[in-house]
PDB file of N, CA and C in Angstrom:
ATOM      1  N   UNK A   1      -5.007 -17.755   8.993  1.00  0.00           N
ATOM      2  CA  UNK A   1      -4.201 -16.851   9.789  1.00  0.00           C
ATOM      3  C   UNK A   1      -2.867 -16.617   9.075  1.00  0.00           C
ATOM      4  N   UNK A   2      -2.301 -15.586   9.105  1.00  0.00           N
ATOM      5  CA  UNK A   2      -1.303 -14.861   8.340  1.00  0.00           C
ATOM      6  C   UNK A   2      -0.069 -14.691   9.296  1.00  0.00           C
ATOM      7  N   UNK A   3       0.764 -15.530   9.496  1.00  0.00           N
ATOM      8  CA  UNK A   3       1.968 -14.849   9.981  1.00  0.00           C
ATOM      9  C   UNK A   3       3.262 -15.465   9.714  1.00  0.00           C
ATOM     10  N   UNK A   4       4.008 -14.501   9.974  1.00  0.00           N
ATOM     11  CA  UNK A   4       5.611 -14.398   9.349  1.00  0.00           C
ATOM     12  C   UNK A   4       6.903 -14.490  10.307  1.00  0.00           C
ATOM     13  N   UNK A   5       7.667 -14.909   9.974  1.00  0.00           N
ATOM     14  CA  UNK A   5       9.308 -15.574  10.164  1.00  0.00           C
ATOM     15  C   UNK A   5       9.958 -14.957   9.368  1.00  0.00           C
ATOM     16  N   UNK A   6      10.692 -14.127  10.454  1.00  0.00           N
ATOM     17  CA  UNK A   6      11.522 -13.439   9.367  1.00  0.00           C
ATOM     18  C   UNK A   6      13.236 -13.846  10.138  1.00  0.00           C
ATOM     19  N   UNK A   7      14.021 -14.544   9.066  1.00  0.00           N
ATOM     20  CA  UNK A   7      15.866 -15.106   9.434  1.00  0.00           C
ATOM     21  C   UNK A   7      16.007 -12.629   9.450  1.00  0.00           C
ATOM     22  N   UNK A   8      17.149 -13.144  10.635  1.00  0.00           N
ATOM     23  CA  UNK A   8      17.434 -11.586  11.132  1.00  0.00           C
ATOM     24  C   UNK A   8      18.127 -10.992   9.954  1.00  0.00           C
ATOM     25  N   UNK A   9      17.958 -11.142   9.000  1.00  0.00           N
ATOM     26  CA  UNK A   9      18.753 -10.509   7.888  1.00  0.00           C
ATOM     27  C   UNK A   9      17.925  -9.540   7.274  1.00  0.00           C
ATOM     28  N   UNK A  10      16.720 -10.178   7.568  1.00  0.00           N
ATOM     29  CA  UNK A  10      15.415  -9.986   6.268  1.00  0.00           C
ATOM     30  C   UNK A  10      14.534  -8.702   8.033  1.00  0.00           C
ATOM     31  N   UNK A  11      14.710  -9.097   9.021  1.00  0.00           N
ATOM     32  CA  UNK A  11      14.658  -8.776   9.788  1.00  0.00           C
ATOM     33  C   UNK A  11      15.471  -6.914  10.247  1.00  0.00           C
ATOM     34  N   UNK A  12      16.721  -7.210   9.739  1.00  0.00           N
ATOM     35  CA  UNK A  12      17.346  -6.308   9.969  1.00  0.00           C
ATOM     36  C   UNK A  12      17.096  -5.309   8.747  1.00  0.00           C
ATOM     37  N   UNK A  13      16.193  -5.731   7.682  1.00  0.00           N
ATOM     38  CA  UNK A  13      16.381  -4.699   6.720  1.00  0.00           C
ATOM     39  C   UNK A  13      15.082  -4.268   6.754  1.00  0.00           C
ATOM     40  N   UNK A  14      14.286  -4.632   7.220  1.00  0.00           N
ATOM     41  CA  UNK A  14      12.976  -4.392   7.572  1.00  0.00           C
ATOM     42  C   UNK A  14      12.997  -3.173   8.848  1.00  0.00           C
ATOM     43  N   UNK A  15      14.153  -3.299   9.327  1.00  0.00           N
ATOM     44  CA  UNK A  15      13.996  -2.453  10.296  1.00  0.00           C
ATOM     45  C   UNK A  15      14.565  -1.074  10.099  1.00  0.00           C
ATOM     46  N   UNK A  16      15.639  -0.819   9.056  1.00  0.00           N
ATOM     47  CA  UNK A  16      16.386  -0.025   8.187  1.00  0.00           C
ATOM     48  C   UNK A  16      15.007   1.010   7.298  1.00  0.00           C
ATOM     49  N   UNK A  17      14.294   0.279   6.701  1.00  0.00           N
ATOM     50  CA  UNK A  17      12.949   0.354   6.298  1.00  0.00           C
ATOM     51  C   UNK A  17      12.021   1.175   6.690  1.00  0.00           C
ATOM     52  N   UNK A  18      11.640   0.993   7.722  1.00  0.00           N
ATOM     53  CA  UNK A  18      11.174   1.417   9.062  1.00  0.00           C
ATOM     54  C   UNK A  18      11.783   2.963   9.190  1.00  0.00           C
ATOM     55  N   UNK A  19      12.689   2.819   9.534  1.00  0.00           N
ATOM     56  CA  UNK A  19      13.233   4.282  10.028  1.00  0.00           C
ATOM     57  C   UNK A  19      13.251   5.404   9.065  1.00  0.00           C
ATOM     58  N   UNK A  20      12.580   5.254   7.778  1.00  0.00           N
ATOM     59  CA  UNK A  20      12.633   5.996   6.778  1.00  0.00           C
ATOM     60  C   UNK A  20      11.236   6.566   6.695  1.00  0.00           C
ATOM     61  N   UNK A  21      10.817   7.785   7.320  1.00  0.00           N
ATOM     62  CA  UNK A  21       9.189   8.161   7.700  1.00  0.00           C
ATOM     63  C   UNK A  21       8.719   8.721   6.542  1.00  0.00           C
ATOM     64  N   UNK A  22       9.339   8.587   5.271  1.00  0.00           N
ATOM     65  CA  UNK A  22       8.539   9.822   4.014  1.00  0.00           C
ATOM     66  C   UNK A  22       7.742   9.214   3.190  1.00  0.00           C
ATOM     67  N   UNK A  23       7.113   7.751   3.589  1.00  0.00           N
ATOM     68  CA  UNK A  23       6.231   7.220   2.917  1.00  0.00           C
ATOM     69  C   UNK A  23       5.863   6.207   3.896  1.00  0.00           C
ATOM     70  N   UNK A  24       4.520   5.677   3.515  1.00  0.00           N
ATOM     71  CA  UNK A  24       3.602   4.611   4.318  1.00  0.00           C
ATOM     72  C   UNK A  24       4.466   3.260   4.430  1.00  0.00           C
ATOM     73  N   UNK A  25       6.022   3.140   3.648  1.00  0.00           N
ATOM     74  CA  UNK A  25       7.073   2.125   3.695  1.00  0.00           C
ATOM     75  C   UNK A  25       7.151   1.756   5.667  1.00  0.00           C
ATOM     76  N   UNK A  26       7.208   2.322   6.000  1.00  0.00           N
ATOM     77  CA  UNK A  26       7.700   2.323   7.432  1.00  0.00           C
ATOM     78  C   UNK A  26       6.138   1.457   8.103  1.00  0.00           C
ATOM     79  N   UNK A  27       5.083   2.348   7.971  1.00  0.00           N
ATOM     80  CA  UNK A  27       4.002   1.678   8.391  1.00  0.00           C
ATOM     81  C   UNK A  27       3.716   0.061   8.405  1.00  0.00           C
ATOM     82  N   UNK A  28       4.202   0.083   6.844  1.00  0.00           N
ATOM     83  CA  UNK A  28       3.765  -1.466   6.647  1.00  0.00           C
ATOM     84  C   UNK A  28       5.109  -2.272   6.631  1.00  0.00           C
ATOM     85  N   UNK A  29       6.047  -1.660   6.919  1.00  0.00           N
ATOM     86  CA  UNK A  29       7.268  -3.165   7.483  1.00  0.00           C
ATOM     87  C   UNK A  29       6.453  -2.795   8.933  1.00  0.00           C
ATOM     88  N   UNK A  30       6.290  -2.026   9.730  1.00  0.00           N
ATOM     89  CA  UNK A  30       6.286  -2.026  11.435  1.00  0.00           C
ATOM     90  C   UNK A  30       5.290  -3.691  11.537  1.00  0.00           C
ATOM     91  N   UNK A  31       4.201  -3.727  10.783  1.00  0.00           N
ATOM     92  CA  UNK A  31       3.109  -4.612  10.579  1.00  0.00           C
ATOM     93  C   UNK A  31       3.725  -6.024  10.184  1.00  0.00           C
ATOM     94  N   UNK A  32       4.897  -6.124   9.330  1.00  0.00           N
ATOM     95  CA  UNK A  32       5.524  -7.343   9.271  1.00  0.00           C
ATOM     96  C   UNK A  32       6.769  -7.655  10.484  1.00  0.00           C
ATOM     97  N   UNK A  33       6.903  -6.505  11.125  1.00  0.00           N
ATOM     98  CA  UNK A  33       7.822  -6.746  12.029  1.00  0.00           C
ATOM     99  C   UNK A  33       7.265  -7.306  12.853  1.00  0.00           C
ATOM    100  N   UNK A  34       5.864  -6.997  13.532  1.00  0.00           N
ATOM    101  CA  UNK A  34       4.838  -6.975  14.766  1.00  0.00           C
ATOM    102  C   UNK A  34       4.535  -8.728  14.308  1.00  0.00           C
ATOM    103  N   UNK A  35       3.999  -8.802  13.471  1.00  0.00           N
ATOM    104  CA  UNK A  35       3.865 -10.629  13.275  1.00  0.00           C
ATOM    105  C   UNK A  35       4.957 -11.306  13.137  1.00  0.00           C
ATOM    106  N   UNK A  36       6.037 -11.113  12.715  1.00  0.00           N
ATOM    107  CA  UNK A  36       7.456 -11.485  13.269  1.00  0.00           C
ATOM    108  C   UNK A  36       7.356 -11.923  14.885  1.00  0.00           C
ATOM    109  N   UNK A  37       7.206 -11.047  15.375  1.00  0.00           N
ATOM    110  CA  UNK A  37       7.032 -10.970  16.776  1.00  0.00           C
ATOM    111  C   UNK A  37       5.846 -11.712  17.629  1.00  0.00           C
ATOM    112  N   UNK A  38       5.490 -12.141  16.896  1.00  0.00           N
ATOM    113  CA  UNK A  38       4.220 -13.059  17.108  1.00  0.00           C
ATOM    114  C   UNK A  38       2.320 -12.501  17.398  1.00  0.00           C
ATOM    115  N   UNK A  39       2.471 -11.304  16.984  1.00  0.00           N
ATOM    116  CA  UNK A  39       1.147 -10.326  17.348  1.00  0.00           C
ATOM    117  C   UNK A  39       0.325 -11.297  16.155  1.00  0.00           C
ATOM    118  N   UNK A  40      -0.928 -11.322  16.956  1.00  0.00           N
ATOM    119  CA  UNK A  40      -1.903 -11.207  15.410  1.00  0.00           C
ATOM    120  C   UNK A  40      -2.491 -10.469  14.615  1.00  0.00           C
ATOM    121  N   UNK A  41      -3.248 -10.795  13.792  1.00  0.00           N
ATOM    122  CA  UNK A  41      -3.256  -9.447  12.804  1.00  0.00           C
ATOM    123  C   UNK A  41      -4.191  -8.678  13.761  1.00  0.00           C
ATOM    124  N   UNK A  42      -5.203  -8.924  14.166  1.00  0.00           N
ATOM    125  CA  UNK A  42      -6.324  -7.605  14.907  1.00  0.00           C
ATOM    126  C   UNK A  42      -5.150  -7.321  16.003  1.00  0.00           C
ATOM    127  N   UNK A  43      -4.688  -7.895  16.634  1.00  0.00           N
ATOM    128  CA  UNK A  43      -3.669  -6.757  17.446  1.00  0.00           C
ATOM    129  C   UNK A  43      -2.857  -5.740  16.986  1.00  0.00           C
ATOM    130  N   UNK A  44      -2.128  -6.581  15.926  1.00  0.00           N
ATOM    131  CA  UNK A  44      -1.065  -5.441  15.166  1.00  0.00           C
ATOM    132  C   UNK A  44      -2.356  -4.461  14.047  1.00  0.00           C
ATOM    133  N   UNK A  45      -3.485  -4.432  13.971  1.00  0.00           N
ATOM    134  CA  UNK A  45      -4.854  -3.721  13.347  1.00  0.00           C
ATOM    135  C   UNK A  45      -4.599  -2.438  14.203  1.00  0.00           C
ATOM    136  N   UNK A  46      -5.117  -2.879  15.701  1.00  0.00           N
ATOM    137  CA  UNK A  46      -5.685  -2.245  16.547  1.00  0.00           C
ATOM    138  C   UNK A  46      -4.600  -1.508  17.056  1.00  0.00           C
ATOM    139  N   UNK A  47      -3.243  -1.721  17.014  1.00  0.00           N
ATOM    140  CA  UNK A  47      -2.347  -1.022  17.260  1.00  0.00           C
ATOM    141  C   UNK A  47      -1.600  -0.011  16.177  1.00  0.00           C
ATOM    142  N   UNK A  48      -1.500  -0.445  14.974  1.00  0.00           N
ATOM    143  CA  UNK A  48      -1.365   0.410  14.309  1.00  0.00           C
ATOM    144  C   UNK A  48      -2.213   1.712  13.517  1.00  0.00           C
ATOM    145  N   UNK A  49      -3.804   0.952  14.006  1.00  0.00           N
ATOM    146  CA  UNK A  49      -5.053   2.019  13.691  1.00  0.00           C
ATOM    147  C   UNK A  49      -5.456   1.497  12.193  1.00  0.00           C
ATOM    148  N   UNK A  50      -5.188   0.341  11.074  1.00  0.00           N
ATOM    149  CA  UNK A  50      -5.637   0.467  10.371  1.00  0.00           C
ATOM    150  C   UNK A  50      -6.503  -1.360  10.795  1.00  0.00           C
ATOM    151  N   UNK A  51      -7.445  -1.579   9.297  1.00  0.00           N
ATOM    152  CA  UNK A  51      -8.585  -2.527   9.452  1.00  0.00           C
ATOM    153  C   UNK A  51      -7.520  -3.888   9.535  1.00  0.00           C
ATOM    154  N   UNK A  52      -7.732  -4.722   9.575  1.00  0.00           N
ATOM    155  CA  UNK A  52      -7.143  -5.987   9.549  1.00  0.00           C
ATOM    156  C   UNK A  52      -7.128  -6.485   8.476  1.00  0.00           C
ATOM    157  N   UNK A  53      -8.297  -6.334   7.146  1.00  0.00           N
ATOM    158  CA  UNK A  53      -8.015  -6.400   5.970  1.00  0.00           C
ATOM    159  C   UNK A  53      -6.984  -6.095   5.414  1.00  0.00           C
ATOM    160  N   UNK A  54      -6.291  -4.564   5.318  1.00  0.00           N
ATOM    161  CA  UNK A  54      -5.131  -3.829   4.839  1.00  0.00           C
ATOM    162  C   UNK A  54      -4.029  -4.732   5.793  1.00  0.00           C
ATOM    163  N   UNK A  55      -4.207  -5.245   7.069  1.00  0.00           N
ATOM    164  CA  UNK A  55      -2.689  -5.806   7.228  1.00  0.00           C
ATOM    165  C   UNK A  55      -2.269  -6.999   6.530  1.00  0.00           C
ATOM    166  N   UNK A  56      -3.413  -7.742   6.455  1.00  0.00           N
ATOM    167  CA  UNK A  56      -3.753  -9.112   5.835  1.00  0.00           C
ATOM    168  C   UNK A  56      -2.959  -8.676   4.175  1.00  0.00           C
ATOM    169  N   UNK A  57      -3.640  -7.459   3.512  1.00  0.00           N
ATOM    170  CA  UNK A  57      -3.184  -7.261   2.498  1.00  0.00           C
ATOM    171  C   UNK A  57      -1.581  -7.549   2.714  1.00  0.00           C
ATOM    172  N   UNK A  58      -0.824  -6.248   4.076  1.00  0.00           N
ATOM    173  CA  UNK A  58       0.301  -6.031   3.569  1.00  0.00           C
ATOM    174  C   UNK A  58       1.326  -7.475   4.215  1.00  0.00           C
ATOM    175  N   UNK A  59       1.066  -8.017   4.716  1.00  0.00           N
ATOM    176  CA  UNK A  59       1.693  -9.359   4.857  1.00  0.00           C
ATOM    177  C   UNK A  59       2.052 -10.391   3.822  1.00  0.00           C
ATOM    178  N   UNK A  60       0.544 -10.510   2.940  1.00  0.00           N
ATOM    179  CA  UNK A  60       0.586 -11.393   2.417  1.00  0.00           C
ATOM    180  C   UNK A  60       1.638 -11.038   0.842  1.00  0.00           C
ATOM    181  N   UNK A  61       1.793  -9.649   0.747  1.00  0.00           N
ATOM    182  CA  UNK A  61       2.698  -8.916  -0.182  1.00  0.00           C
ATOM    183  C   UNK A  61       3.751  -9.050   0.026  1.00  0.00           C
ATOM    184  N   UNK A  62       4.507  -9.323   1.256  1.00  0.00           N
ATOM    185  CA  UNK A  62       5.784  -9.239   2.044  1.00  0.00           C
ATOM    186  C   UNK A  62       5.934 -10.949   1.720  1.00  0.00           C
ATOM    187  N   UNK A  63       4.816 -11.632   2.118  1.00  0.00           N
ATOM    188  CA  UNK A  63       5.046 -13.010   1.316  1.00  0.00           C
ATOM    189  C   UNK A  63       5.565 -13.347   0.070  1.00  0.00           C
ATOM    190  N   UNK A  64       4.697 -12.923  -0.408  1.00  0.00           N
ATOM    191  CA  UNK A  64       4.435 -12.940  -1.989  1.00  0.00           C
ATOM    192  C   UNK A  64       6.078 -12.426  -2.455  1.00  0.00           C
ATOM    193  N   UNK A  65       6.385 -11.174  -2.494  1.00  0.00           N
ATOM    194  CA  UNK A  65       7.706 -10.215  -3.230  1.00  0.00           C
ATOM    195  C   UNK A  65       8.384  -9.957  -2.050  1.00  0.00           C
ATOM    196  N   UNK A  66       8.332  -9.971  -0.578  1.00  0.00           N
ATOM    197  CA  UNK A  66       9.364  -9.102   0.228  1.00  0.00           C
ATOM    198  C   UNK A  66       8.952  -7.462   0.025  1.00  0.00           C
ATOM    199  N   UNK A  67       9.900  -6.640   0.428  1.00  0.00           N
ATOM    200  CA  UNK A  67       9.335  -5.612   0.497  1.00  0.00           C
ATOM    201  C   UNK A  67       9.072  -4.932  -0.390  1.00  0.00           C
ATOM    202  N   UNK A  68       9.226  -5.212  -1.794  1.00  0.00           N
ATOM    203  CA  UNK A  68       8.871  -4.665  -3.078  1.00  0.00           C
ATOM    204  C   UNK A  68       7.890  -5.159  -3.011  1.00  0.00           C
ATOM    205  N   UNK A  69       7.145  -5.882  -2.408  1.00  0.00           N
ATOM    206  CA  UNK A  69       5.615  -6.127  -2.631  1.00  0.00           C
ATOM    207  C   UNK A  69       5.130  -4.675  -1.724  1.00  0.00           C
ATOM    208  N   UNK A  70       5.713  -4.418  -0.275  1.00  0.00           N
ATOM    209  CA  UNK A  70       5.492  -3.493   0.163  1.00  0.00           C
ATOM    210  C   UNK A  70       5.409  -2.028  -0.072  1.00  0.00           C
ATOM    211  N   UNK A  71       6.130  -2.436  -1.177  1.00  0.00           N
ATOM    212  CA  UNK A  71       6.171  -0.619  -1.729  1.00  0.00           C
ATOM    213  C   UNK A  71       5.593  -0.602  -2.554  1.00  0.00           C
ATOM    214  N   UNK A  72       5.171  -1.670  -3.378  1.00  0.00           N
ATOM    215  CA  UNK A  72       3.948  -1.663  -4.924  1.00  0.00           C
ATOM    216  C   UNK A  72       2.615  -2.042  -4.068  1.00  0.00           C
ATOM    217  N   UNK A  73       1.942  -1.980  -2.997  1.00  0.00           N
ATOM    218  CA  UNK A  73       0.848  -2.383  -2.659  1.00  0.00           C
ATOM    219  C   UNK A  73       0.036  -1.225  -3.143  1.00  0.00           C
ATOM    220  N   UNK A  74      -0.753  -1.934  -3.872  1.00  0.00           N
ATOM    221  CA  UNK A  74      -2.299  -0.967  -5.024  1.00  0.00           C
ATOM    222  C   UNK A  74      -2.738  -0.168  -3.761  1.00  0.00           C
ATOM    223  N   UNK A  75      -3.423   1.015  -4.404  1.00  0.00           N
ATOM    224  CA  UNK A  75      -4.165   1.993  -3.597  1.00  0.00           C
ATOM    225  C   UNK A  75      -5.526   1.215  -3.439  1.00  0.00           C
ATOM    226  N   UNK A  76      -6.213   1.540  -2.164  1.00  0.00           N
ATOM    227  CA  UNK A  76      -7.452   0.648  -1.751  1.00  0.00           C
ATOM    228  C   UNK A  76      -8.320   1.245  -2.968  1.00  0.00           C
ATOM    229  N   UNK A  77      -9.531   0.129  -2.697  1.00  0.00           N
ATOM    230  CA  UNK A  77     -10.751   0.984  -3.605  1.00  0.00           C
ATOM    231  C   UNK A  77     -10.349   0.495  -5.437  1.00  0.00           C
ATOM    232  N   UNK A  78     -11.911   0.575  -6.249  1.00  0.00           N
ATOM    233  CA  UNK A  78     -12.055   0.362  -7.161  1.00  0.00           C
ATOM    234  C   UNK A  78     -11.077   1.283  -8.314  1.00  0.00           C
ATOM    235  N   UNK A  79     -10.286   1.107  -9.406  1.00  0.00           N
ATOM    236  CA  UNK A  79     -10.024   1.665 -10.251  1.00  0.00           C
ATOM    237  C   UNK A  79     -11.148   2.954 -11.151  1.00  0.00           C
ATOM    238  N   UNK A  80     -10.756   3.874 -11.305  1.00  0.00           N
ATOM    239  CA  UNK A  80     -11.713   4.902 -11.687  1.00  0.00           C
ATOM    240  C   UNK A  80     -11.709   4.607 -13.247  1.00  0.00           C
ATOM    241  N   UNK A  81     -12.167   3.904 -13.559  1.00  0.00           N
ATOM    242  CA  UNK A  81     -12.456   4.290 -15.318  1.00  0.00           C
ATOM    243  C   UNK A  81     -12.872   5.185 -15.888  1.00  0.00           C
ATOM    244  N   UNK A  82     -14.170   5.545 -15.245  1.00  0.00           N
ATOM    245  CA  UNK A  82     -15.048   6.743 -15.818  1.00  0.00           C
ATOM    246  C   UNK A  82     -14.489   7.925 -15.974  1.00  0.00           C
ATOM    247  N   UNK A  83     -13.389   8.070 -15.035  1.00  0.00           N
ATOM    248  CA  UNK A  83     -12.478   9.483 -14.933  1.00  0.00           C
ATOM    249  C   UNK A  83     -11.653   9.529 -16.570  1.00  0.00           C
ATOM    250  N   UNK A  84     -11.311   8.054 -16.841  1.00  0.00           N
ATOM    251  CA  UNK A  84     -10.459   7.875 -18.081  1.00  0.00           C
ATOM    252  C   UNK A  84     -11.385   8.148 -19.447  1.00  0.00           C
ATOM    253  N   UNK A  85     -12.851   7.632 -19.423  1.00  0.00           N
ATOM    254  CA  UNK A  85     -13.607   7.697 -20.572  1.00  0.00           C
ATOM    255  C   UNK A  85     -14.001   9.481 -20.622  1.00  0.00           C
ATOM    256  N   UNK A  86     -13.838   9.495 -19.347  1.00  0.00           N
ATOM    257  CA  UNK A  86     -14.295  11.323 -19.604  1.00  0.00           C
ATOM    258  C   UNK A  86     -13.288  12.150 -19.847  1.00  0.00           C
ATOM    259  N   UNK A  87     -12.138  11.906 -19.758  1.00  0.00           N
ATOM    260  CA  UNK A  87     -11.121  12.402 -20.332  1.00  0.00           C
ATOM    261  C   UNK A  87     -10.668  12.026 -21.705  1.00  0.00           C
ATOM    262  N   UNK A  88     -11.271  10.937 -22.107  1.00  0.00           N
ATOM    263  CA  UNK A  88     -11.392  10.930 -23.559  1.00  0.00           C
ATOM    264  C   UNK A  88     -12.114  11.678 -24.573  1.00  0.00           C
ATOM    265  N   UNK A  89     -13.168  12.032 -23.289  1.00  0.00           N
ATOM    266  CA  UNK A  89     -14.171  12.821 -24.291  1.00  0.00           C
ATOM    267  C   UNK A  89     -13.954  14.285 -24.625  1.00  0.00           C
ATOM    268  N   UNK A  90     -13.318  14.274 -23.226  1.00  0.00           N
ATOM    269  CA  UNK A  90     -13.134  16.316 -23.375  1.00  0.00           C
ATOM    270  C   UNK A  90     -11.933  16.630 -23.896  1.00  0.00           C
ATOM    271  N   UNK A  91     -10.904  15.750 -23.911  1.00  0.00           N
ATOM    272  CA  UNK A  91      -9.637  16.295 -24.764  1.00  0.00           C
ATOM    273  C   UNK A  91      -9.807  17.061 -25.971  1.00  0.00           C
ATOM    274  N   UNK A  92     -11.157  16.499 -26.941  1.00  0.00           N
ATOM    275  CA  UNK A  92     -11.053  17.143 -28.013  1.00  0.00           C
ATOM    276  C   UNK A  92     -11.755  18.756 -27.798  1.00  0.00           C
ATOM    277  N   UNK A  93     -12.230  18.700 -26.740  1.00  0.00           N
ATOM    278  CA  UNK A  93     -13.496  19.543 -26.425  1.00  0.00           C
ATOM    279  C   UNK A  93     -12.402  20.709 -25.668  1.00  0.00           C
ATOM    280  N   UNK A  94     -11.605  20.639 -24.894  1.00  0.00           N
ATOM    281  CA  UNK A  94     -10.533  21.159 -23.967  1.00  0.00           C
ATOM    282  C   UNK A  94      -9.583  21.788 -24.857  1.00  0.00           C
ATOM    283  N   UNK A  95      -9.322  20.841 -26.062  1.00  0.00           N
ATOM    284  CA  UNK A  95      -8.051  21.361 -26.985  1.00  0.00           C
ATOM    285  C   UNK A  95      -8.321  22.725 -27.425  1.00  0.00           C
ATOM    286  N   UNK A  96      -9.933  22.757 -28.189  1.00  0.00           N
ATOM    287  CA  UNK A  96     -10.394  24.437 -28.207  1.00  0.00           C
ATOM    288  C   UNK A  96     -10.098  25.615 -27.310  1.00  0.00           C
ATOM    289  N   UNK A  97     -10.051  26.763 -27.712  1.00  0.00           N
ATOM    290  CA  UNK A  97     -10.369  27.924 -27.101  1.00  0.00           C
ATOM    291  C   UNK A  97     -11.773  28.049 -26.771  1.00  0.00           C
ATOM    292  N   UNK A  98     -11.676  28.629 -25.419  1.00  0.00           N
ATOM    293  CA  UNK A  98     -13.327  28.522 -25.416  1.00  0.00           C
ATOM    294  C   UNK A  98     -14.047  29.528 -26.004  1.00  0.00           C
ATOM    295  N   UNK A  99     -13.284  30.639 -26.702  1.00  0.00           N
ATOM    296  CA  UNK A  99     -13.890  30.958 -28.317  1.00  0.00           C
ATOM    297  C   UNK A  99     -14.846  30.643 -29.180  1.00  0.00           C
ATOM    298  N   UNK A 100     -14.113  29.559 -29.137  1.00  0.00           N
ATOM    299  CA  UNK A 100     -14.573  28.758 -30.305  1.00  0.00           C
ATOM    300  C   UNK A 100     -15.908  27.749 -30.405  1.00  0.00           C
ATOM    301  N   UNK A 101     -16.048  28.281 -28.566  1.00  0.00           N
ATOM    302  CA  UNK A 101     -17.776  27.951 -28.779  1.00  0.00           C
ATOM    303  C   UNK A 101     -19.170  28.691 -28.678  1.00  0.00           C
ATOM    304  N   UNK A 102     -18.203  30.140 -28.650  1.00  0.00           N
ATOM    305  CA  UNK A 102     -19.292  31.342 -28.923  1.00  0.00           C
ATOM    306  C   UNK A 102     -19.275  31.827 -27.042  1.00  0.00           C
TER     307      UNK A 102
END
């Protein structure tokens, strides 16, 4: 089980945080605020609408770094490589005019 204590300092800037709506920043302090507060994670899940996995994620980031863990948390899901090897391939293929292949 995952939960957090936050001294009102760390508290108060979390909440500063929060009030700033132009990125998912706000979402995931509300989630460290809510276990502050003593919610558990499927409550603070079920209330904020996302899985309990992703809160689990963003807690344990807020552990880990504080809220620079919160703002570097990786995009869900596998890394695309294949997107990278295929863009290796067509650069040379792309650099042409398409002229130049009749």
């Amino acid at each position: 089980m995952v939960r957090i204590y936050l001294p009102s300092e760390q508290r108060e800037m979390l909440e500063k945080a929060r009030r700033i709506r132009t990125t998912n920043l706000s979402e995931r302090c509300l989630a460290v605020l809510l276990s502050d507060r003593g919610q558990s994670v499927p409550v603070i899940a079920e209330s904020i609408g996302r899985h309990e996995h992703t809160i689990r994620s963003w807690l344990k980031a807020y552990i880990q770094d504080g809220i620079e863990g919160l703002r570097k948390t990786p995009p869900p899901g596998r890394s695309n490589r294949k997107e990278q090897e295929a863009l290796m391939i067509l650069q040379p293929v792309l650099a042409n005019h398409p002229s130049d292949y009749g």
